[in-house]
N, C-alpha and C. Protein backbone atom coordinates (compact mmCIF):
# COMPACT_ATOMS: atom_id res chain seq x y z
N UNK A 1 32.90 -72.83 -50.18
CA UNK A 1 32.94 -71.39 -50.09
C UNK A 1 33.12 -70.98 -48.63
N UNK A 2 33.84 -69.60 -48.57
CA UNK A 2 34.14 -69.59 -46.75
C UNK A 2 32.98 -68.36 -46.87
N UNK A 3 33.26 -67.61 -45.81
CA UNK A 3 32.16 -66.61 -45.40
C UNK A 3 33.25 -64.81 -45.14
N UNK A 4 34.67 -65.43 -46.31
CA UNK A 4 35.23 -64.19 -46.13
C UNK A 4 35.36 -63.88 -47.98
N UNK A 5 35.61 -62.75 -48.17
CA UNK A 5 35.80 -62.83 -49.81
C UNK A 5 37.23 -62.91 -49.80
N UNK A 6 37.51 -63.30 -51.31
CA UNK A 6 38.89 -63.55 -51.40
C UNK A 6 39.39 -62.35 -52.44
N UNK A 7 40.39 -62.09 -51.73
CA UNK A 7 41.01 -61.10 -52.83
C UNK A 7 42.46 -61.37 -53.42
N UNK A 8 42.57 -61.02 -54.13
CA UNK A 8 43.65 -61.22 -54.82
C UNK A 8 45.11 -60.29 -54.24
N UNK A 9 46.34 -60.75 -54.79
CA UNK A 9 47.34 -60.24 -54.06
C UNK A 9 47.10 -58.62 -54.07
N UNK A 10 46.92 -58.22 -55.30
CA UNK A 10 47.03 -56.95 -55.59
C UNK A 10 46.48 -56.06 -54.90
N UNK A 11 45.10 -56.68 -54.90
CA UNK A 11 44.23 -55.79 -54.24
C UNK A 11 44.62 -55.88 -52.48
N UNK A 12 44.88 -57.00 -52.24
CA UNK A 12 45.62 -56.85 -50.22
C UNK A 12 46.66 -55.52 -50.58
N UNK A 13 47.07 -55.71 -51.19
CA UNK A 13 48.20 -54.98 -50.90
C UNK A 13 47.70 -53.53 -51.17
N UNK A 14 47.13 -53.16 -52.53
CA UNK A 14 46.65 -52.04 -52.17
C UNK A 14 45.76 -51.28 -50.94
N UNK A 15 45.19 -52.20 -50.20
CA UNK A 15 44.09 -51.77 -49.27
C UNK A 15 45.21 -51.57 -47.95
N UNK A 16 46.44 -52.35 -48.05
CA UNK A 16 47.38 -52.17 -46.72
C UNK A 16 48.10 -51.23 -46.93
N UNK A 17 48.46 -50.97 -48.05
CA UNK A 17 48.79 -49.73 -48.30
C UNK A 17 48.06 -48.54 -47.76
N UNK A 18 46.79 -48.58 -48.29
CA UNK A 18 45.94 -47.72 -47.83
C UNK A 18 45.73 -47.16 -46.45
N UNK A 19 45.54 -48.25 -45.79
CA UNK A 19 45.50 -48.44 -44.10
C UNK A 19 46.85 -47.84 -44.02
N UNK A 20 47.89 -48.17 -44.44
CA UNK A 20 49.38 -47.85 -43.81
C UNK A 20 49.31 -46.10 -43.70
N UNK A 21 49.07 -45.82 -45.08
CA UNK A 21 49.16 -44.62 -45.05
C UNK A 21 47.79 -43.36 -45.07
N UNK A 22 46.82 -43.87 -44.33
CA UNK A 22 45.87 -43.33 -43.58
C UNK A 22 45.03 -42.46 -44.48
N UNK A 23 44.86 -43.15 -46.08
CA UNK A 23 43.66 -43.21 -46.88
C UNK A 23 42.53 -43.26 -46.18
N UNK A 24 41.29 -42.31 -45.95
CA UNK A 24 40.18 -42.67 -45.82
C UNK A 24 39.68 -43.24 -47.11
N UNK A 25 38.95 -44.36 -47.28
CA UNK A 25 37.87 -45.24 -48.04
C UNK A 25 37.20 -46.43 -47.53
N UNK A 26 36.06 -46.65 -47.81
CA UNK A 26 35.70 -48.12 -48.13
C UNK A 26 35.54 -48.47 -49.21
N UNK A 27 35.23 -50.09 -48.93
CA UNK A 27 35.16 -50.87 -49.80
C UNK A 27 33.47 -51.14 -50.10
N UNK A 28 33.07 -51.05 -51.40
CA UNK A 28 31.78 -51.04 -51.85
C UNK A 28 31.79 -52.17 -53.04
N UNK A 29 30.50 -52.67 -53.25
CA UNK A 29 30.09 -53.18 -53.81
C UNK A 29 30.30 -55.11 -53.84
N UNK A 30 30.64 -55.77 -54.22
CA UNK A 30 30.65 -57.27 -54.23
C UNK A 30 31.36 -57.45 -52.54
N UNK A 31 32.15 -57.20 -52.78
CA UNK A 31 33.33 -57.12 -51.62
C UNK A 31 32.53 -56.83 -50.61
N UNK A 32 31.97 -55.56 -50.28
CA UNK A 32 31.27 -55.31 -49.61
C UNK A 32 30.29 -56.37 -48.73
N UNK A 33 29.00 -56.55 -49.60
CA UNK A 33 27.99 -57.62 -49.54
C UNK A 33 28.60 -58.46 -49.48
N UNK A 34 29.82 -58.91 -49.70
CA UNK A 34 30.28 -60.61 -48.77
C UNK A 34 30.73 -60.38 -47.44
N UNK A 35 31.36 -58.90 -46.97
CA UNK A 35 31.63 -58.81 -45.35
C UNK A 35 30.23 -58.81 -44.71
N UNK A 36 28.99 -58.83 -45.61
CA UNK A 36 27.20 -58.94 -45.04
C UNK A 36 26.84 -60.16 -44.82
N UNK A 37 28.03 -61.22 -45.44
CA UNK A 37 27.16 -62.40 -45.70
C UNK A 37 26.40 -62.46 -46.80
N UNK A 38 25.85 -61.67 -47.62
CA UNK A 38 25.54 -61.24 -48.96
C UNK A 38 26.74 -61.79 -50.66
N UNK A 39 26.64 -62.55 -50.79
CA UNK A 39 27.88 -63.04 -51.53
C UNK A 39 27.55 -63.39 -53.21
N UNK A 40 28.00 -62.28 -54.03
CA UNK A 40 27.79 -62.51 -55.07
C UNK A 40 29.10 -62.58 -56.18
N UNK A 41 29.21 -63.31 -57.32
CA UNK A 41 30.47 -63.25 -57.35
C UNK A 41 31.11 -62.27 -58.77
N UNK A 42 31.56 -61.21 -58.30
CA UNK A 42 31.87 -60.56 -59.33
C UNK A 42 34.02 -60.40 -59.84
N UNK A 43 34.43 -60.30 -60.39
CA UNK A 43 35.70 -60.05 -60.84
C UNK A 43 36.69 -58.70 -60.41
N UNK A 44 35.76 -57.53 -59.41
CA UNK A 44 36.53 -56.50 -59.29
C UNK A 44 36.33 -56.26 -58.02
N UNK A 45 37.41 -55.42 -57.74
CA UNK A 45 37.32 -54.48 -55.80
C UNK A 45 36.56 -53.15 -56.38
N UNK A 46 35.80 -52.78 -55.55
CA UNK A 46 35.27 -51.49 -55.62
C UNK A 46 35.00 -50.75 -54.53
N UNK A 47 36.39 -49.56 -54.68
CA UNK A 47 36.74 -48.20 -53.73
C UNK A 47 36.64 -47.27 -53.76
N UNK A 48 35.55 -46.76 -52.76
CA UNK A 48 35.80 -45.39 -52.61
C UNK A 48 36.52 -44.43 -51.87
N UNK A 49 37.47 -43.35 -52.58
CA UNK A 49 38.08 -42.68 -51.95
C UNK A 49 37.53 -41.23 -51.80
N UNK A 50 38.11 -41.05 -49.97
CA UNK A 50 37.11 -39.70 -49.66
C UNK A 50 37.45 -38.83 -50.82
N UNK A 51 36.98 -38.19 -51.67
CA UNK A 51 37.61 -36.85 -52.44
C UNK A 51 37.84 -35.50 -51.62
N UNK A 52 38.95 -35.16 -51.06
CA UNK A 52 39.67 -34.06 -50.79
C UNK A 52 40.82 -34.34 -51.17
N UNK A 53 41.55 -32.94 -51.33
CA UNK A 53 43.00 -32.90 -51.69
C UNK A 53 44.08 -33.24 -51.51
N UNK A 54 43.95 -33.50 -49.58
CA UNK A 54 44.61 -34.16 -48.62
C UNK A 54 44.36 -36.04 -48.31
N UNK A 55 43.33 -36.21 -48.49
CA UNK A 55 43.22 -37.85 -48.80
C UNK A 55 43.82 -38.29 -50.12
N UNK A 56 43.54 -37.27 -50.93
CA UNK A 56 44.13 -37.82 -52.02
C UNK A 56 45.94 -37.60 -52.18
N UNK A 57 46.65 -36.71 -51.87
CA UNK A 57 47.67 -36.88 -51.34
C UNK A 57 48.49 -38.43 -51.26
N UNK A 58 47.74 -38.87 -49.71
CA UNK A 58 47.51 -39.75 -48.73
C UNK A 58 47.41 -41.02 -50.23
N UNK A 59 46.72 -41.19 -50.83
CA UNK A 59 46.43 -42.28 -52.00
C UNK A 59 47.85 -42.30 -52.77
């Protein structure tokens, strides 16, 4: 096991997406607690996006 989580293609790409186009969110939950060192192993990404009209746009 490394000490980074692994994500799957889909999800990189959605999150560079994100970054590209200047989505505010983080990343919560499993994902999360493994950037802690906290590492549990679950099957999904879990994101939150700021809710306004203009971030969401931006999504």
């Amino acid at each position: 096991m490394t000490n980074e989580a692994a994500l799957d293609e889909d999800a990189r790409d959605l999150l560079t997406e994100f970054v590209a186009g200047g989505v505010d969110f983080i990343v919560v939950g499993a994902h999360a607690l493994a950037a802690h060192g906290v590492f549990r192993a679950t099957g999904d990404l879990d994101i939150l996006v700021r809710p306004d009209p203009e971030n969401a746009r931006r999504a």
